[in-house]
Protein backbone atom coordinates (compact mmCIF):
# COMPACT_ATOMS: atom_id res chain seq x y z
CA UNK A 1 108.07 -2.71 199.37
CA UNK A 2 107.04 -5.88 198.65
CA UNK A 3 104.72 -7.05 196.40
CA UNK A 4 102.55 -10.35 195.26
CA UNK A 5 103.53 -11.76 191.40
CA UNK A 6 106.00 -9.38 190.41
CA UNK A 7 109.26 -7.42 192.53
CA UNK A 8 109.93 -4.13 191.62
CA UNK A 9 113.23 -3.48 190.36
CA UNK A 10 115.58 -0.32 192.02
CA UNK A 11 114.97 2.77 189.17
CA UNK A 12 118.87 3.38 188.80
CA UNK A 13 119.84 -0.19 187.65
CA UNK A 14 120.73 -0.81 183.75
CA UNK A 15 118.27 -4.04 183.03
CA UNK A 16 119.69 -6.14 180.49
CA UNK A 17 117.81 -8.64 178.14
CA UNK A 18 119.74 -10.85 175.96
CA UNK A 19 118.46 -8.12 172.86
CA UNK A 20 119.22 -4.18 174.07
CA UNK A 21 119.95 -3.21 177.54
CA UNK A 22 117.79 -0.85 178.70
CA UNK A 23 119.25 1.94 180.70
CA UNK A 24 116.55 3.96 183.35
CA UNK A 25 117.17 6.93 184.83
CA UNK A 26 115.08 7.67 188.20
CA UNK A 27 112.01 9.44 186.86
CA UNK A 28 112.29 8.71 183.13
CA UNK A 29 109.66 6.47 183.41
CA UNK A 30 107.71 6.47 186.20
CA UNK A 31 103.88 6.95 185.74
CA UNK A 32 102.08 9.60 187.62
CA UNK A 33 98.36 8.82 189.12
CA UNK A 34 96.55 11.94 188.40
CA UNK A 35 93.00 11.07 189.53
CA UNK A 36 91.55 8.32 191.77
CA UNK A 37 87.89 8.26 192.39
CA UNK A 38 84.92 6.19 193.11
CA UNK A 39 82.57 5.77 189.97
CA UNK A 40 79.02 3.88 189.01
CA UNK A 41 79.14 1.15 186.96
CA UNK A 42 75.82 0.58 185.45
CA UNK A 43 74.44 -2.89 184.16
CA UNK A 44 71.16 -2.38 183.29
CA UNK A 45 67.75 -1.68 184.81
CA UNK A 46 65.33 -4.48 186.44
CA UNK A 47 62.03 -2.25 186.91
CA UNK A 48 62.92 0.99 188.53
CA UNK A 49 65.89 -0.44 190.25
CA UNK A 50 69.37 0.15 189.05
CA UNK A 51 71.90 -3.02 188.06
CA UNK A 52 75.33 -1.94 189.02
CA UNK A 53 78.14 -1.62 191.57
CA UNK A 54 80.18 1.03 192.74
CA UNK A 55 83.55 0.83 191.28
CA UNK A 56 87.55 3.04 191.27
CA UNK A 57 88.49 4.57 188.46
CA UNK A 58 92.36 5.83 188.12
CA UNK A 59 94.01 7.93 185.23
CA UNK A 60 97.69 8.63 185.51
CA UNK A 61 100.43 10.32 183.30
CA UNK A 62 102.44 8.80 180.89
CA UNK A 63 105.87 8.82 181.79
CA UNK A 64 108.31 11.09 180.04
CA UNK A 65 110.38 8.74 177.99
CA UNK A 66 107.51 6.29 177.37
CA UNK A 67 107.90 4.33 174.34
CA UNK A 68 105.34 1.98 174.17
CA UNK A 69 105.92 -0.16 177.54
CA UNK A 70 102.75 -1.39 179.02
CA UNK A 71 101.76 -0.70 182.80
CA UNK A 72 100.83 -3.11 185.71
CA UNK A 73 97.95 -1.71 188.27
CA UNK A 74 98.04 -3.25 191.66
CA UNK A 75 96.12 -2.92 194.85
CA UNK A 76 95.86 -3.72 198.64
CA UNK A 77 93.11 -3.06 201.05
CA UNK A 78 94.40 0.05 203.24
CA UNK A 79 96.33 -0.63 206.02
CA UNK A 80 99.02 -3.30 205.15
CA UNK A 81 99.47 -6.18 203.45
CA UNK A 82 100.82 -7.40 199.93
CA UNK A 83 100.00 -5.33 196.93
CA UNK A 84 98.18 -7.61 193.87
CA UNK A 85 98.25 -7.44 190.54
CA UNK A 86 94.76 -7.09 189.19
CA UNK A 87 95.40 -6.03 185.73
CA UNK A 88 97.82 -5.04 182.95
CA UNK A 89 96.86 -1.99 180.69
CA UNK A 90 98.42 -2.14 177.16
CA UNK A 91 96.70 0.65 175.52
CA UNK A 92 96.39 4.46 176.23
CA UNK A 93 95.18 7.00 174.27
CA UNK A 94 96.62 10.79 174.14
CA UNK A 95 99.26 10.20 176.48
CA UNK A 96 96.96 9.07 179.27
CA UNK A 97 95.50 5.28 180.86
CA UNK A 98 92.84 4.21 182.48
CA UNK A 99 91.60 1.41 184.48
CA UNK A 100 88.67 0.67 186.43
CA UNK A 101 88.62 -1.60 189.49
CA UNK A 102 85.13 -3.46 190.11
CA UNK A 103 86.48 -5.46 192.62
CA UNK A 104 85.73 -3.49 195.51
CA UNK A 105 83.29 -3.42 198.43
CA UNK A 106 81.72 -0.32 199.93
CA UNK A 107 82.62 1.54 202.99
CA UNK A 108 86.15 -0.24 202.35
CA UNK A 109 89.20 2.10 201.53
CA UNK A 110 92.42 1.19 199.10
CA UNK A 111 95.85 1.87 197.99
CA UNK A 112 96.81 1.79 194.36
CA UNK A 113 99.62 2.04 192.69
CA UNK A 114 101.36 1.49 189.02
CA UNK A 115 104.10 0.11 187.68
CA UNK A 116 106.04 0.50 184.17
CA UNK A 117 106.99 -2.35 182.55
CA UNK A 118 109.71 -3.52 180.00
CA UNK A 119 108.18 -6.37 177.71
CA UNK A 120 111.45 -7.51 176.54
CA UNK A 121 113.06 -7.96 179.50
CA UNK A 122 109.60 -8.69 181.60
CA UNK A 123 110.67 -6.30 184.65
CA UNK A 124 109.10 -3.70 186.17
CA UNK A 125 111.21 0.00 185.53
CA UNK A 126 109.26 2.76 186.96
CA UNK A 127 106.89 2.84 189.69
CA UNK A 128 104.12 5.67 190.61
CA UNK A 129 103.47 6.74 194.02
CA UNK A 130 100.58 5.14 195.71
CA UNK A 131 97.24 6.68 195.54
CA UNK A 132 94.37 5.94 198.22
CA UNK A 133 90.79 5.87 198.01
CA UNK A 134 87.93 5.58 200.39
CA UNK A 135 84.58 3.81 198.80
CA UNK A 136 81.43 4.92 200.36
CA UNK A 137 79.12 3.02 202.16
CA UNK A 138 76.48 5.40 201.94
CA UNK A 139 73.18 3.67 201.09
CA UNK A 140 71.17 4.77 197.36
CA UNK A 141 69.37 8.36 197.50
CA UNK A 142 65.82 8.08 197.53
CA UNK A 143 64.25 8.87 194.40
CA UNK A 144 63.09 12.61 194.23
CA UNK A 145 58.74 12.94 194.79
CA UNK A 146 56.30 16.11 194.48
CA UNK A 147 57.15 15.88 190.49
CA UNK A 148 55.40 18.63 188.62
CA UNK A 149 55.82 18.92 184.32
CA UNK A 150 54.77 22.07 182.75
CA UNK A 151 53.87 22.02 178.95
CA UNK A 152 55.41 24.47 177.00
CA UNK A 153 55.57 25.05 173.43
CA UNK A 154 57.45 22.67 172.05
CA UNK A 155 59.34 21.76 175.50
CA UNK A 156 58.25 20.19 178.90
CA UNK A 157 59.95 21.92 182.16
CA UNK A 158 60.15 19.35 184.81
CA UNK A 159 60.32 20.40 188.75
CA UNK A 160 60.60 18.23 191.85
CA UNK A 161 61.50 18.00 195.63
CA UNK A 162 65.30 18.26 196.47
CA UNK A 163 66.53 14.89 198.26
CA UNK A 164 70.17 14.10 199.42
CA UNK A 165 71.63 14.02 195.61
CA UNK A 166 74.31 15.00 194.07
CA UNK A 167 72.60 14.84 191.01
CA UNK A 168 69.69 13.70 188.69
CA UNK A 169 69.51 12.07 185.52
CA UNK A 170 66.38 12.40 183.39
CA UNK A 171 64.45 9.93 181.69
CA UNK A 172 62.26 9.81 178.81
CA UNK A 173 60.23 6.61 179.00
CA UNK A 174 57.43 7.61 176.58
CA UNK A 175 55.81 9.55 173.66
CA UNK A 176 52.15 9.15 172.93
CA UNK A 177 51.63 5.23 173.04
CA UNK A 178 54.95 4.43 171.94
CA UNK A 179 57.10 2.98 175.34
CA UNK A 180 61.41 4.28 175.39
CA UNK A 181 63.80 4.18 177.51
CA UNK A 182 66.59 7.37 176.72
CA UNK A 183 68.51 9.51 179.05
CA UNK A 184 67.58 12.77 177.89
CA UNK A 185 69.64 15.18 180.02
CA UNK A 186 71.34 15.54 183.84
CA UNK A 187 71.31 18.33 186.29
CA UNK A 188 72.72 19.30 189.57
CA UNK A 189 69.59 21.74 190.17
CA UNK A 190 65.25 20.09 191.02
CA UNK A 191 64.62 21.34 187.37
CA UNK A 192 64.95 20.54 183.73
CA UNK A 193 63.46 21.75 180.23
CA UNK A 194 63.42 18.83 177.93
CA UNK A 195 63.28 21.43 174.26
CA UNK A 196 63.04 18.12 171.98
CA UNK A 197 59.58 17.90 173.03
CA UNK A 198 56.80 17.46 170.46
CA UNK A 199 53.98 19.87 170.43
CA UNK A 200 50.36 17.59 170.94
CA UNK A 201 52.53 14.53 172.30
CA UNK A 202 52.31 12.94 175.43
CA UNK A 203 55.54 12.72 177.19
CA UNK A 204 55.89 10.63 180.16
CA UNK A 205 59.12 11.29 182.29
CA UNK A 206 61.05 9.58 185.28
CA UNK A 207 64.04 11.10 187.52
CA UNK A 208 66.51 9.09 188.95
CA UNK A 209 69.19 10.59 191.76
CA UNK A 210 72.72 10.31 192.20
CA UNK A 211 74.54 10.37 195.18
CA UNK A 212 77.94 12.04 195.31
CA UNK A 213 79.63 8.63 195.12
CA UNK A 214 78.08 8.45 191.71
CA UNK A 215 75.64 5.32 193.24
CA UNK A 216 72.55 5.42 191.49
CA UNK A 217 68.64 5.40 193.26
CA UNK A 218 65.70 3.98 191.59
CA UNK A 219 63.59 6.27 189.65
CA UNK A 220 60.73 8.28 190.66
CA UNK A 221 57.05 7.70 189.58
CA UNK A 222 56.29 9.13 186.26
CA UNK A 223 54.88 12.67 185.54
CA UNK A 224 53.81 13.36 181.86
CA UNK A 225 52.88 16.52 179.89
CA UNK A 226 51.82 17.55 176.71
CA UNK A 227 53.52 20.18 174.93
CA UNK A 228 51.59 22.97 172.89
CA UNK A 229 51.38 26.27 170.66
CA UNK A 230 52.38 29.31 173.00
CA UNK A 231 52.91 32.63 171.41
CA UNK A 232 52.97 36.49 173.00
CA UNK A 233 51.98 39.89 172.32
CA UNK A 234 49.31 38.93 170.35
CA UNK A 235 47.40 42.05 168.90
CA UNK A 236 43.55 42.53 168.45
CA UNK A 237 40.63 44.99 167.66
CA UNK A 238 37.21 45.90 168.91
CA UNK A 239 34.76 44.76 166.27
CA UNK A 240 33.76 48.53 165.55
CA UNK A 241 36.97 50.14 165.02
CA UNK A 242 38.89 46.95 163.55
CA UNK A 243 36.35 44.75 162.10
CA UNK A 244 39.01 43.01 159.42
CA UNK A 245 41.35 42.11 162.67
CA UNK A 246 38.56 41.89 165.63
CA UNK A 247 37.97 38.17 165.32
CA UNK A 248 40.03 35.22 166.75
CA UNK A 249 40.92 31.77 166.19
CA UNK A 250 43.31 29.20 167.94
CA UNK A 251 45.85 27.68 164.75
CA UNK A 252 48.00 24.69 165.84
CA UNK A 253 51.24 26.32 163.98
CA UNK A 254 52.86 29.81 163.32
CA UNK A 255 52.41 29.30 159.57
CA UNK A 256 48.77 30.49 160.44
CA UNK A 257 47.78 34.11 161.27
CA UNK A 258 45.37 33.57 164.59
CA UNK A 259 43.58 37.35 164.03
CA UNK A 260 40.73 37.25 161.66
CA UNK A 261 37.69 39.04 160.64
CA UNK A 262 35.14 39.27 163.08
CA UNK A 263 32.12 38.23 161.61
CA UNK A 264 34.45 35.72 159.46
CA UNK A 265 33.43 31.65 159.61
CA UNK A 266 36.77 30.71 160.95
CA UNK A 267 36.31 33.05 164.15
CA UNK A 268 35.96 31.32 167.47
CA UNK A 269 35.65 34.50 169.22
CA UNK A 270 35.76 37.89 168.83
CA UNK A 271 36.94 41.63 170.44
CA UNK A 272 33.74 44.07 171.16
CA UNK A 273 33.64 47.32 172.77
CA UNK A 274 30.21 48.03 175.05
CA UNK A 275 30.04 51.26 176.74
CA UNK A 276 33.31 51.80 176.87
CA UNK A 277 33.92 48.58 177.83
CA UNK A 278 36.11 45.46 175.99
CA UNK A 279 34.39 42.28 176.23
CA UNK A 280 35.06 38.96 174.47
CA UNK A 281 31.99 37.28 172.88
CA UNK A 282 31.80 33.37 171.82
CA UNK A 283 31.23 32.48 168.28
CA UNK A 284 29.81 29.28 167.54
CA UNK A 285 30.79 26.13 169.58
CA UNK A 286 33.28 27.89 171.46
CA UNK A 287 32.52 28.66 175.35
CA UNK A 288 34.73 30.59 177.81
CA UNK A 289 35.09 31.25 181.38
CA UNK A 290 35.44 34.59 183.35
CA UNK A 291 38.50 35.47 183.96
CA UNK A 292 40.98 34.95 187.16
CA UNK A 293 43.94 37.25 187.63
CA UNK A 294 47.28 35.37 186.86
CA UNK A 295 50.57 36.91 186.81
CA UNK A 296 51.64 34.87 183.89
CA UNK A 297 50.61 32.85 180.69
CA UNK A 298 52.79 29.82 181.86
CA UNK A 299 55.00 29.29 185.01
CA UNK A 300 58.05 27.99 183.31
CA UNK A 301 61.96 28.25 183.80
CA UNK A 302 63.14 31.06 185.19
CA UNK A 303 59.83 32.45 186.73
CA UNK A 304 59.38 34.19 189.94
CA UNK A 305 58.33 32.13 193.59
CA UNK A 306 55.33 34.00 193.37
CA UNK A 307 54.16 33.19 189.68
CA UNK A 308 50.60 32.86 189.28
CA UNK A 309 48.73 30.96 186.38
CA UNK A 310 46.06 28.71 185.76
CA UNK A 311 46.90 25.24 185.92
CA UNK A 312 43.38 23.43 186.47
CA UNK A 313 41.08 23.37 184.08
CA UNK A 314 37.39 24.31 185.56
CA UNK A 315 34.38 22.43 185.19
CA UNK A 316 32.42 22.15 182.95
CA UNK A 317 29.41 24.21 184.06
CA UNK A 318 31.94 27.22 184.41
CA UNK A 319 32.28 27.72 180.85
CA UNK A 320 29.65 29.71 179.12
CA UNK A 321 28.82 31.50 175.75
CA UNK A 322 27.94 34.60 177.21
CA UNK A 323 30.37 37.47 176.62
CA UNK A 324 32.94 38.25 179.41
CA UNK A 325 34.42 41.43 180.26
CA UNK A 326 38.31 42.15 179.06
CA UNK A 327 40.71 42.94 182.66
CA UNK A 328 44.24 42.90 182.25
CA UNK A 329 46.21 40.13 184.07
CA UNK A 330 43.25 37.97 183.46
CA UNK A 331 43.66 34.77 182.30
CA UNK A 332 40.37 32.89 180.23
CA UNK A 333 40.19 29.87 179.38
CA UNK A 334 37.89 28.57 176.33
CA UNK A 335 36.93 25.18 174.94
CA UNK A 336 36.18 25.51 171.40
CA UNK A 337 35.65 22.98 167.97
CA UNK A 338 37.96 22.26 165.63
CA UNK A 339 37.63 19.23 162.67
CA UNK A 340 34.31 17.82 164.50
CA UNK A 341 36.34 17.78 168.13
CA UNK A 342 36.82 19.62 170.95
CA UNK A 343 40.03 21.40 171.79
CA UNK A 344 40.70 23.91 174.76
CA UNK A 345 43.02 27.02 175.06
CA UNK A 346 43.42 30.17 177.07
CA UNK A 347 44.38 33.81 176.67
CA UNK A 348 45.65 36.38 179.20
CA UNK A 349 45.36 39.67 178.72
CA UNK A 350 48.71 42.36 178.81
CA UNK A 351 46.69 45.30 178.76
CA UNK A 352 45.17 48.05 176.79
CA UNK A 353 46.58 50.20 174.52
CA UNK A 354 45.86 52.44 171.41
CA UNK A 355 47.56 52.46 168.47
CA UNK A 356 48.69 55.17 166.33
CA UNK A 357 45.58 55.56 164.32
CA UNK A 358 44.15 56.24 168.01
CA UNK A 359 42.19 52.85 167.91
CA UNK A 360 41.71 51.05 170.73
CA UNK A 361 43.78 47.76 170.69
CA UNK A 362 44.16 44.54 173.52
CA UNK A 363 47.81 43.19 173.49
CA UNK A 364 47.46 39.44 175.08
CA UNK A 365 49.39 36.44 174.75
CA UNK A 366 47.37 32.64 173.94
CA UNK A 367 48.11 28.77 174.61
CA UNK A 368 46.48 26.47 172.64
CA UNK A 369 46.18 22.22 172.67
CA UNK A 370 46.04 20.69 169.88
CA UNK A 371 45.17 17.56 170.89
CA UNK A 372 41.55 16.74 171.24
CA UNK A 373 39.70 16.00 174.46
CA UNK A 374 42.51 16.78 176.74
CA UNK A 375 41.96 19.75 178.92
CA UNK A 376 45.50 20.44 179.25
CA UNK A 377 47.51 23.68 178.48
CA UNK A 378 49.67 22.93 181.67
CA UNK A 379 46.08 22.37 183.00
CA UNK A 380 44.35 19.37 184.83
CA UNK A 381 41.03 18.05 184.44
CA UNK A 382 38.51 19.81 186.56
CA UNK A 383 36.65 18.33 189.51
């Protein structure tokens, strides 16, 4: 073999310095590459556009009777010529190196290889085999569209359209009116659930693919959500056989016990029975809507194709303060006061049941924002 800068000595040959000969056996100290592969190399951001190039990244082995001697990395282009040096690597860390090669162009393949070396002699006394590596040419994946963010409590799940990625990286690029810029998480899969999500924050998110090459696309439009209070199996009475526990009011944290009394100050609505018949009646400020059958509170992670819930919040001339009849599976939505403003939240109904004093009781679970003005429990303004 020949090669640019520096001749590779035979493995069996005692090299002498003027200090210590040094004696190799074939083998002893010969470096083995153990992984070659095409990486990212990012730079930086300019708008939604990523700053980097595509780069190969080898690890190899350090040889059995290493003792400190440094290694030489050369390359060629595949398919003949001279190998170059391109760097020296002096420092490894448990018993395995690492370089990075940035000097390469995509669509382009090349051979590697790398070479022991004796600092006090200068010569080269153990060589690996060559590695080769192909560097795409594919162009950037298109950033992912259709993005959807469901609030939960305390967590955002994020969904979006599959597109020709390996993988995605998730962004968090702001909270409320304060702008950021922090990779919160990566996934192979079109969803996410970002837990460290604030409860009555707006989060704004962007998604950015990866192609199996690890090259970078721009990232997507931004999709936002705002997290809030979600609790199940919430129990409650009819007025007449329950009054102390009949009454209801949305609380912003579990500290506070939602079922009150319902003729109580603090009740936004309340549980009657009329003719055999549950209904919910307004108190106050608060108005509701009639129910629509939903399969579910909230759509998140892990819920069947088929999930129903509501997701758009209805106009305003479809809330009322009349009292509403009770169905299970129905979903209501209410808009109620709170500290002067105006806050929306929604209940849907389990079912019926009676308890073991044989009074009738509704077991439903409840969503509530706590931010004012923003008619969003997963939902959308109305049209």
């Amino acid at each position: 073999m020949v090669l640019a800068l520096v001749g590779l000595l035979p493995l069996a040959l005692a090299c002498e310095s003027d200090d210590d000969p040094v004696i190799v056996r074939p083998g002893e100290l010969d470096p083995e590459i153990t992984s070659i592969q095409t990486v990212w190399v990012e730079e930086g951001w300019v708008d939604l556009e990523p700053v980097g190039s595509l780069a190969v990244q080898l690890f190899w082995e350090l040889p059995d009777e290493w003792d400190g001697e440094v290694f030489r990395v050369y390359s060629r282009e595949s398919g003949g010529g001279d190998y170059l040096l391109i760097a020296t690597v002096t420092a490894c860390t448990d018993r395995r190196c690492t370089y990075t090669d940035t000097n390469v162009q995509p669509g382009r393949s090349y051979d590697y290889l790398v070479a022991t070396v004796d600092e006090r002699s200068d010569r080269e006394v153990g060589e690996s085999a060559p590695e080769s590596v192909q560097v795409p040419s594919d162009a950037a994946p298109e950033p992912p569209t259709e993005l959807s963010a469901v609030a939960l409590d305390n967590a955002v799940y994020l969904q979006w359209e599959s597109v020709e990625a390996e993988k995605y990286r998730i962004f968090l690029e702001g909270v409320d009116d304060e702008e950021m810029f922090i990779e919160v998480g990566a996934t192979d899969g079109t969803g996410y659930v970002d837990t460290r999500a604030e409860n009555g924050k707006v989060h704004v998110y962007r998604i950015a693919p990866v192609a199996e090459s690890g090259q970078v696309g721009a990232r997507s439009e931004t999709v936002s959500a705002i997290p809030r209070p979600d609790y199940h199996s919430e129990l409650i009475w009819p007025l007449s056989e329950n009054a102390a526990s009949s009454g209801f009011r949305f609380r912003a944290s579990e500290g506070e016990n939602p079922i009150v009394a319902g003729n109580s100050a603090d009740a936004q609505w309340r549980l009657e029975a009329n003719g055999g018949n549950l209904q919910i009646v307004p108190i106050g400020d608060t108005r509701v809507t009639e129910g629509v059958f939903t399969t579910s509170l909230t759509c998140g992670p892990g819920s069947e194709a088929d999930c129903e819930y509501v997701d758009e919040a209805p106009a305003e001339e479809e809330f009322g303060s009349d009292p509403v009849a009770v169905s299970a599976g129905n979903t209501y939505v209410f808009s109620v006061r709170a500290d002067g403003e105006t806050h929306f939240g929604k209940i849907r109904v389990q079912g019926v049941a009676e308890d073991d004093e044989g009074r009738t009781v509704l077991v439903f679970d409840w969503a509530y924002q706590t931010r004012a003005d923003v008619p969003s429990l997963d939902l959308v303004p109305g049209r």
